[in-house]
C-alpha atoms as a PDB file:
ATOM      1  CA  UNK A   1       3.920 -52.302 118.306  1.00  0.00           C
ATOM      2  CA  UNK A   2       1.127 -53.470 120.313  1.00  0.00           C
ATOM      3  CA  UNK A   3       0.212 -49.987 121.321  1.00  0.00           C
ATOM      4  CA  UNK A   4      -0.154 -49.199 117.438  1.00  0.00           C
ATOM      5  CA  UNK A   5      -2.308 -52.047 116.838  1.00  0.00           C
ATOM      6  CA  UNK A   6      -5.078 -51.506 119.404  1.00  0.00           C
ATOM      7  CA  UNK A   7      -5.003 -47.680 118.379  1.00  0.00           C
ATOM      8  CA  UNK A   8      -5.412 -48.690 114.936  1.00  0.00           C
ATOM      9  CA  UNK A   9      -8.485 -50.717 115.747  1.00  0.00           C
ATOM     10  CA  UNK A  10     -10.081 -48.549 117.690  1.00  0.00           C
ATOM     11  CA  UNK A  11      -9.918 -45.998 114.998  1.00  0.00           C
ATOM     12  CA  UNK A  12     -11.499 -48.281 112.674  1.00  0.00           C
ATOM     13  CA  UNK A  13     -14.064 -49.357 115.170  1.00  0.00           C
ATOM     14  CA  UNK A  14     -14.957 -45.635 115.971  1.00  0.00           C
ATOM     15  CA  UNK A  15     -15.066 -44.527 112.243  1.00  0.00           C
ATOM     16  CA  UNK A  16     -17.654 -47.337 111.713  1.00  0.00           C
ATOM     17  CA  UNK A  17     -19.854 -46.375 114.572  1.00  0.00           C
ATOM     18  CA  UNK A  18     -19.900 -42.787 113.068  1.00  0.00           C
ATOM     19  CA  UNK A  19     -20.777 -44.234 109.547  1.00  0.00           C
ATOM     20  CA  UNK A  20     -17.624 -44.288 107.508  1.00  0.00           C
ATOM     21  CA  UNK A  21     -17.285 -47.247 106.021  1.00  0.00           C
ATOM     22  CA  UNK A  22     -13.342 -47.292 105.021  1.00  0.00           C
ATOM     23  CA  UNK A  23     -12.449 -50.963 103.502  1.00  0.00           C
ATOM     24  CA  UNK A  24     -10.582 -52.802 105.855  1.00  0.00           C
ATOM     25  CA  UNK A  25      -8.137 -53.260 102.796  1.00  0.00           C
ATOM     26  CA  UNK A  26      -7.702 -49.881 102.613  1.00  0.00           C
ATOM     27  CA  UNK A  27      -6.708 -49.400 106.125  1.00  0.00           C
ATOM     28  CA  UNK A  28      -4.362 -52.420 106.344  1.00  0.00           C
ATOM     29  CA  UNK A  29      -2.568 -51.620 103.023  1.00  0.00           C
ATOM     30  CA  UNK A  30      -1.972 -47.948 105.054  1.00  0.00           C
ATOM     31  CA  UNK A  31      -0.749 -49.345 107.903  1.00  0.00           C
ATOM     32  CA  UNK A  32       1.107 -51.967 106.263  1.00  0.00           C
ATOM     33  CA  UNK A  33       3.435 -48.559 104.556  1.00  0.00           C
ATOM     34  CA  UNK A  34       3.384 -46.118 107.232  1.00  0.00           C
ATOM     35  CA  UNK A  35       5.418 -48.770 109.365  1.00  0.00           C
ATOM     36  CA  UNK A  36       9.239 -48.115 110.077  1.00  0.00           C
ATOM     37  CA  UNK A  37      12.089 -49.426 107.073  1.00  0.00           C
ATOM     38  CA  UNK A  38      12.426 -52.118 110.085  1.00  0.00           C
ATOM     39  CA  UNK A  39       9.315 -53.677 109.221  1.00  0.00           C
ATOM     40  CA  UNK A  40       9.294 -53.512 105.213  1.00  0.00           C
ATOM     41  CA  UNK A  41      10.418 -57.001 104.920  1.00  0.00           C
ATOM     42  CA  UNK A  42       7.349 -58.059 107.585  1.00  0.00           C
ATOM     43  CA  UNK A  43       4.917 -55.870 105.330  1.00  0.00           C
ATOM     44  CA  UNK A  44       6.156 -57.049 101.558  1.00  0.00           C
ATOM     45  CA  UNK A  45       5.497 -60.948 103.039  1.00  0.00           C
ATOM     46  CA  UNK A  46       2.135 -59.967 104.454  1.00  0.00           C
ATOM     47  CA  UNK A  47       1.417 -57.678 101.284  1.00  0.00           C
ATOM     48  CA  UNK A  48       2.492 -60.778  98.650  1.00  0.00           C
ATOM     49  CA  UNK A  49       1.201 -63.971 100.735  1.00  0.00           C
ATOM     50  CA  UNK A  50      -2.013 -62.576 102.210  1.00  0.00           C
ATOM     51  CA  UNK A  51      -4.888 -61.986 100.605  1.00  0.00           C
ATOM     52  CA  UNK A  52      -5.546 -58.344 102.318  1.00  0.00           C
ATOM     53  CA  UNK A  53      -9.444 -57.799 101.249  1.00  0.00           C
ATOM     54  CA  UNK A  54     -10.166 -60.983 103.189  1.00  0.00           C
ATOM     55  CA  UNK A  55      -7.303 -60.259 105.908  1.00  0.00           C
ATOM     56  CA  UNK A  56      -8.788 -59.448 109.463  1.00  0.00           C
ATOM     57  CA  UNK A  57      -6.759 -56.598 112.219  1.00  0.00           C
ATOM     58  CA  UNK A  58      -6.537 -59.711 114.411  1.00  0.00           C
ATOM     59  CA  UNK A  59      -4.923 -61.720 112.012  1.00  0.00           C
ATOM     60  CA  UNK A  60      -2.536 -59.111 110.963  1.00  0.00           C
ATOM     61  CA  UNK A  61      -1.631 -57.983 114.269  1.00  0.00           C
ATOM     62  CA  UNK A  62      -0.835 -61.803 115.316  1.00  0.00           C
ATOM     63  CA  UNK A  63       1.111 -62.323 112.235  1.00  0.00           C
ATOM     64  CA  UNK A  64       3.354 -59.040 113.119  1.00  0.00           C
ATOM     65  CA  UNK A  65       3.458 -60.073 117.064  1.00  0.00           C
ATOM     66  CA  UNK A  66       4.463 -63.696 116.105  1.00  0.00           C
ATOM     67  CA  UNK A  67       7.313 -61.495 113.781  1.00  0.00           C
ATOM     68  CA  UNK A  68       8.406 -59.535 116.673  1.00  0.00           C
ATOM     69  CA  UNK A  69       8.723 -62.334 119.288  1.00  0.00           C
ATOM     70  CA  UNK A  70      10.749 -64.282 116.965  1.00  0.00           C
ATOM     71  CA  UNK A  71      13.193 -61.525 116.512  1.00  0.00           C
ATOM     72  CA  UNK A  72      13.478 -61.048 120.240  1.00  0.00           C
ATOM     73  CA  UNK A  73      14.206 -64.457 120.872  1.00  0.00           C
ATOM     74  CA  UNK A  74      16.978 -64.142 117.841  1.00  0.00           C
ATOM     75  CA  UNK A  75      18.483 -61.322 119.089  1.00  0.00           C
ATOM     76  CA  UNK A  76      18.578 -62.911 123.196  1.00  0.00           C
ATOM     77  CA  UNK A  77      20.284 -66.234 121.311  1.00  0.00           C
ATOM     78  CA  UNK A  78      22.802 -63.857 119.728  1.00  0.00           C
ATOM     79  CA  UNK A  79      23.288 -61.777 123.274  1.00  0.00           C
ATOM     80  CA  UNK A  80      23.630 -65.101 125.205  1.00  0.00           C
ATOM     81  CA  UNK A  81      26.068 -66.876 122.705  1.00  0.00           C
ATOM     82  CA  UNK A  82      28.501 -63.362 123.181  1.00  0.00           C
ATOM     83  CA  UNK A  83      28.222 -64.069 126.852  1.00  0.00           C
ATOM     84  CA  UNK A  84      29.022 -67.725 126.783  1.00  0.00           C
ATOM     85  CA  UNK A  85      32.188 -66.683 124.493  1.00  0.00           C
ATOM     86  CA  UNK A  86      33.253 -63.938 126.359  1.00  0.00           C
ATOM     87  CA  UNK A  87      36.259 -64.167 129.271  1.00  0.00           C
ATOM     88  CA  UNK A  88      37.417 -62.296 132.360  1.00  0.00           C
ATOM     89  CA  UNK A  89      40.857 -61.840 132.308  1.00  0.00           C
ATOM     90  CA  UNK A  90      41.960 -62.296 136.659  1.00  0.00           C
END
């Protein structure tokens, strides 16, 4: 996702060197629906608790980072618990 993120803001940062000033609404609220069905619950908070015309790519990308993390650490709690229940039949 990180990847995505910088690509997405150099983009932006190229188009305004070259004069086209796109709202930086406008590109987040694009971003925000071309991500995967895995992310539409990440996007609808962001979309409904954010206000996106003041929203910066910085604070967006840290708000779906901090998302991501979180899930990894879920998902390694939920891999680590099936190890500690598991057995080895001798």
């Amino acid at each position: 996702m990180g990847d995505h993120c910088v690509k997405l803001n150099t983009i932006v940062n190229k188009m305004d060197i070259l004069g086209d000033d796109m709202e930086k609404y406008l590109v987040i609220k694009k971003f925000l629906k071309i991500l995967t069905p895995k992310w539409d619950n990440v996007a609808l908070v962001i979309e409904e608790t954010k206000d996106l015309s003041t929203l910066e790519f910085d604070y967006l990308f840290g708000y779906i980072t901090s998302y991501y993390e979180s899930t990894l650490k879920i998902s390694n709690v939920g891999a680590s618990k099936e190890h500690a229940f598991s057995y080895r039949e001798n």
